[in-house]
Protein backbone atom coordinates (compact mmCIF):
# COMPACT_ATOMS: atom_id res chain seq x y z
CA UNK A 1 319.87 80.95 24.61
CA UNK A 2 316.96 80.84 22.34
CA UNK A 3 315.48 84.44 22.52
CA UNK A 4 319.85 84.95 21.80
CA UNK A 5 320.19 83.42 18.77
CA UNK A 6 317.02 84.87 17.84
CA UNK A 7 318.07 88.46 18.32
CA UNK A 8 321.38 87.33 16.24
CA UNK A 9 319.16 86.30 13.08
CA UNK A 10 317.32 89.39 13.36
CA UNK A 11 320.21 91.45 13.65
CA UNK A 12 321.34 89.94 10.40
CA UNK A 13 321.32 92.14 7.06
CA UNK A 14 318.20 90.97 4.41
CA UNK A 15 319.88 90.60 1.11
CA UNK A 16 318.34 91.74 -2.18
CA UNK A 17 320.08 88.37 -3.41
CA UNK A 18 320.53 84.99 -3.40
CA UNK A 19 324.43 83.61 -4.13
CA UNK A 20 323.73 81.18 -7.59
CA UNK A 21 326.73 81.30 -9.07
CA UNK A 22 325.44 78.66 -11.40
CA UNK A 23 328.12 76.96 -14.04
CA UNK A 24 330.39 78.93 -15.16
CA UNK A 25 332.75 78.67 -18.56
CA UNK A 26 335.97 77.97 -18.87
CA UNK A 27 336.60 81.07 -20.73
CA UNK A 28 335.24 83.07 -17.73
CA UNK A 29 337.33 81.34 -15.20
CA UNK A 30 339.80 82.45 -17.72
CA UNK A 31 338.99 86.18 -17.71
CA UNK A 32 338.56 86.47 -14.41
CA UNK A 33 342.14 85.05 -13.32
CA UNK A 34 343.87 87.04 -16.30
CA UNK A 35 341.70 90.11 -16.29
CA UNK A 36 340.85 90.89 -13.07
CA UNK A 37 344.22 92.59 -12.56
CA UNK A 38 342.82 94.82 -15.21
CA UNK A 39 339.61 95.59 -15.07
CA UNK A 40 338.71 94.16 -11.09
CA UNK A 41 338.19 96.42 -7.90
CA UNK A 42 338.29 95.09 -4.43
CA UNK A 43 336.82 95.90 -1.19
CA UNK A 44 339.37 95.36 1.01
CA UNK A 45 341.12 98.24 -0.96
CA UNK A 46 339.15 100.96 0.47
CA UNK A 47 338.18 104.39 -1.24
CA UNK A 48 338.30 104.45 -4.82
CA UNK A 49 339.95 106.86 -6.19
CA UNK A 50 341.29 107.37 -9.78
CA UNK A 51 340.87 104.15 -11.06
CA UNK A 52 340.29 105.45 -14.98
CA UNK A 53 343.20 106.66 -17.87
CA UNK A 54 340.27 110.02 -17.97
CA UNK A 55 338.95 111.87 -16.01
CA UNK A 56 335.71 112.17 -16.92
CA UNK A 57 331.57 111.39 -15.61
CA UNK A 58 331.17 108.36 -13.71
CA UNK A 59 328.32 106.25 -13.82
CA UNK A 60 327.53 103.25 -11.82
CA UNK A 61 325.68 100.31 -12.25
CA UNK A 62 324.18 97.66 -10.01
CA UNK A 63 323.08 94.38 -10.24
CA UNK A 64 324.45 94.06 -14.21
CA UNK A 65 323.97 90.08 -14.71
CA UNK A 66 325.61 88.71 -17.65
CA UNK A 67 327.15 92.69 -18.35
CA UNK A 68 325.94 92.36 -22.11
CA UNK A 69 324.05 95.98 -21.94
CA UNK A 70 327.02 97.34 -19.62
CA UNK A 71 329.17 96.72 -22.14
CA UNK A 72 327.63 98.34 -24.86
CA UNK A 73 326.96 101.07 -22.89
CA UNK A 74 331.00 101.68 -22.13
CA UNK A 75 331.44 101.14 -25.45
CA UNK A 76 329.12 103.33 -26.60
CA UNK A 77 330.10 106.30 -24.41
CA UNK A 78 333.78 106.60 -24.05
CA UNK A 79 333.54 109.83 -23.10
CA UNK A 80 331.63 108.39 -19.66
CA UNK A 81 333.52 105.80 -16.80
CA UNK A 82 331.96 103.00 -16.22
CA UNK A 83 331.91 100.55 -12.37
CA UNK A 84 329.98 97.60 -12.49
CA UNK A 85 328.63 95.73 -9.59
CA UNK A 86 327.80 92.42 -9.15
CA UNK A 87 327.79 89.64 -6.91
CA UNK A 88 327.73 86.68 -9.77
CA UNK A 89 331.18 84.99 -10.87
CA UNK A 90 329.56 83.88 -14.19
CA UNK A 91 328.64 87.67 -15.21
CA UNK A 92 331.49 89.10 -14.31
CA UNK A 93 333.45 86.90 -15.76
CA UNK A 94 331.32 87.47 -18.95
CA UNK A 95 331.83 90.74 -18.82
CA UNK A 96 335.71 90.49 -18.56
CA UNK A 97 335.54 88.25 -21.52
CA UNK A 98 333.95 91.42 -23.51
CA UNK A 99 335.88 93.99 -21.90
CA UNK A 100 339.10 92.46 -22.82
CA UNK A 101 338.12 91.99 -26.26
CA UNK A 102 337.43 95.23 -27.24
CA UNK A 103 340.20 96.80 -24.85
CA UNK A 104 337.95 98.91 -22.96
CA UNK A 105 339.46 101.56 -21.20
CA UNK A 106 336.64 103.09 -19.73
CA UNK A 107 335.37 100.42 -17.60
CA UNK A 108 335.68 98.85 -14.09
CA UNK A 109 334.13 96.18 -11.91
CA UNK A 110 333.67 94.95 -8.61
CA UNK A 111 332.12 91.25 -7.57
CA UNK A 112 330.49 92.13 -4.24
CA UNK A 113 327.60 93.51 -2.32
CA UNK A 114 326.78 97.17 -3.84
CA UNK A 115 325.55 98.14 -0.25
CA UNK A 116 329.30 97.24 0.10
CA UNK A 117 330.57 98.84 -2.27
CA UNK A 118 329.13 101.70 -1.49
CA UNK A 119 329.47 102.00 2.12
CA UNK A 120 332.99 101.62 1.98
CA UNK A 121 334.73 101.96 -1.55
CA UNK A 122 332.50 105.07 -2.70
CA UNK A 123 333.43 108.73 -1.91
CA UNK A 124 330.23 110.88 -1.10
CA UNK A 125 329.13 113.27 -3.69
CA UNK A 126 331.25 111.39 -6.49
CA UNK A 127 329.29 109.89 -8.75
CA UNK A 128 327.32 111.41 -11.87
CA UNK A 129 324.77 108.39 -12.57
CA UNK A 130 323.27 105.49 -10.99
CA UNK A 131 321.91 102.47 -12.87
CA UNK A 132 319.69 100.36 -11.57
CA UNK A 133 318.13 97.83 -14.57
CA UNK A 134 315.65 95.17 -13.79
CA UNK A 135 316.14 94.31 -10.12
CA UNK A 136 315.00 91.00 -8.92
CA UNK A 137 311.60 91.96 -8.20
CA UNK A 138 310.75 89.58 -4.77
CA UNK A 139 307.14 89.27 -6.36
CA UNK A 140 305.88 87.34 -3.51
CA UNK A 141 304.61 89.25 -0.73
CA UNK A 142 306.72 87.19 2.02
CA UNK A 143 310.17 88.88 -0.33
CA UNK A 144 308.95 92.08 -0.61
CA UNK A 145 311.49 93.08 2.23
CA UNK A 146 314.22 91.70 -0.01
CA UNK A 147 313.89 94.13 -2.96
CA UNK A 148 316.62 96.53 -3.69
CA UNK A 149 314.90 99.58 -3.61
CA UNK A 150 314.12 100.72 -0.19
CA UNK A 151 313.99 103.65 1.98
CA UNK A 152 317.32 103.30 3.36
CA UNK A 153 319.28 102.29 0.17
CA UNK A 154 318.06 105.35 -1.49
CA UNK A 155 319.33 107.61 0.96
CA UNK A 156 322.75 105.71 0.40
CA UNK A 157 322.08 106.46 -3.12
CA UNK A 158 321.50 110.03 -2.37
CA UNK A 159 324.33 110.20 -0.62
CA UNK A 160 326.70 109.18 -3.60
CA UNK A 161 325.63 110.69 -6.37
CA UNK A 162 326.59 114.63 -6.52
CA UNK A 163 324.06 117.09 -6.86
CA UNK A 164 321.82 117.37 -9.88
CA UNK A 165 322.78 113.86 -10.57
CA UNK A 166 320.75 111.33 -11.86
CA UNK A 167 319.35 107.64 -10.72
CA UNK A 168 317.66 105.76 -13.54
CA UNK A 169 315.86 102.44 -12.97
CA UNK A 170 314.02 100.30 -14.70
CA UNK A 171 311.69 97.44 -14.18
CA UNK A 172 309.20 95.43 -15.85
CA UNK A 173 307.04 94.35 -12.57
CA UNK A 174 304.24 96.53 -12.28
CA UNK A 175 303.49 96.05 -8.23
CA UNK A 176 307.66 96.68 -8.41
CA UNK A 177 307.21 100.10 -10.15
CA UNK A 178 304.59 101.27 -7.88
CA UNK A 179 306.43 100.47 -4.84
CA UNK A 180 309.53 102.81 -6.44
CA UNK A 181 307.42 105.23 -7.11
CA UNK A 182 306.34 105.39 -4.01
CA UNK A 183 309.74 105.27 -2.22
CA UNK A 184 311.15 107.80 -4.45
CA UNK A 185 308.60 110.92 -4.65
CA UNK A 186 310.23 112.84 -2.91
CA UNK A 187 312.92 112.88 -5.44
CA UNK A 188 312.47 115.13 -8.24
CA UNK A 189 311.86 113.08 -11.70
CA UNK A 190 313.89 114.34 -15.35
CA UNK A 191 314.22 113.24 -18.69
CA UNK A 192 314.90 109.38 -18.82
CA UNK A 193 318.77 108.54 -20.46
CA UNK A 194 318.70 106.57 -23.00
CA UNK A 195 320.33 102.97 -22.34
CA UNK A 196 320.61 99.81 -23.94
CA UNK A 197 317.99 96.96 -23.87
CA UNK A 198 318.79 94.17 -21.36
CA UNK A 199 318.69 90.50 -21.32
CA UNK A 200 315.72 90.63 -18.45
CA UNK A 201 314.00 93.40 -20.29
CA UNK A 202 313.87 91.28 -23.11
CA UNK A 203 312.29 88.00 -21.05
CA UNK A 204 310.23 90.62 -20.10
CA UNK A 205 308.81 91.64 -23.11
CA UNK A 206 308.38 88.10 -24.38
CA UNK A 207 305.95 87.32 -21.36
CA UNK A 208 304.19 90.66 -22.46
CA UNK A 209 305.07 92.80 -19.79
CA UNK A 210 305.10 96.30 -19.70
CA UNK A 211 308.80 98.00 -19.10
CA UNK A 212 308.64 100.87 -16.53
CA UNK A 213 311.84 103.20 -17.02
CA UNK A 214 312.40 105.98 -14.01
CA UNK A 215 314.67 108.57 -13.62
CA UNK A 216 315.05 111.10 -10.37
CA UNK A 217 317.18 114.06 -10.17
CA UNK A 218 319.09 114.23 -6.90
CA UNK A 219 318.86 117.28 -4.88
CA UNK A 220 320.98 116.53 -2.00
């Protein structure tokens, strides 16, 4: 029975995450009963498909926190479709909060897993950018296996993202940046997008660290 339950917690997926959802506001609570209608994408509803007024480039991000930068970003570029992922109720409700205020159009989210996401809501080949901004690092060696950017996620990654298009990440861990370097050379590196500065780059930069900014080319 031992060896058994052993297999079973080895079996089980390593997340890139831990579930904090922290306090959240009532005006987030708010948004995301009244907006999610609006701007929120489930799971459970399959394949995505036309969820924007425009047809027009898609870009993706993962992992967005508080969705300040995202944000900007859609409003920014109205000419581009935005999905947001993230796990946190806080941020996305945050985010909502924004996105309602300025009547986005442009811009979608889901609260869940991204492996999720995009095992199961994402076509193949659909998507014209992938944003990636200051994952949770794991700097301790025992966490290393939780960090997002891995062999196999990048080939899900790959897999997404239509020829020619482009994944841009950013970090500000050094040991971090070497470690996607070294996952991702044998992806063909381009000009770097510009993007707006984040809340974690920012913490970042107080503590002095240097901000690594990547950008690959995908030639599947």
């Amino acid at each position: 029975m031992k060896d058994e339950l052993q297999m079973q917690l080895n079996k089980r997926e390593i997340k890139s995450y831990v579930l904090r959802d922290g306090r959240i506001t009532p005006g987030q609570k708010r948004a995301l009963g009244e907006q999610w209608a609006v701007y929120g994408l489930n799971i459970e509803d399959g394949i995505l498909v036309d969820p924007f007024v425009m047809a027009q480039e898609t870009v993706l991000e993962i992992g967005f926190g508080m969705g300040d930068s995202l944000f900007e970003m859609a409003k920014l570029h109205p000419d581009q479709n935005f999905i947001g992922v993230e796990v946190h109720r806080p941020g996305v409700g945050h985010l909502l909060q924004l996105a309602a205020g300025a009547e986005l159009k442009n811009l979608r989210v889901y609260r869940a897993d991204s492996k999720d996401v995009l095992d199961q809501c994402i076509t193949d080949g659909s998507l014209d950018k992938i944003q990636i901004f200051f994952p949770d690092p794991w700097h301790k060696k025992k966490h290393n296996k939780r960090r997002l950017i891995n062999d196999d996620f990048v080939k899900l990654l790959g897999r997404k993202l239509k020829s020619g298009a482009v994944l841009h990440i950013a970090t500000d861990w050094a040991p971090y940046a070497e470690a996607i370097s070294e996952v991702m050379q044998s992806w063909r590196t381009c000009e770097i997008p510009d993007r707006v500065e984040t809340k974690y780059e920012r913490r970042g930069l107080r503590l002095d660290h240097e901000v690594f900014d990547f950008a690959f080319e995908n030639q599947s």
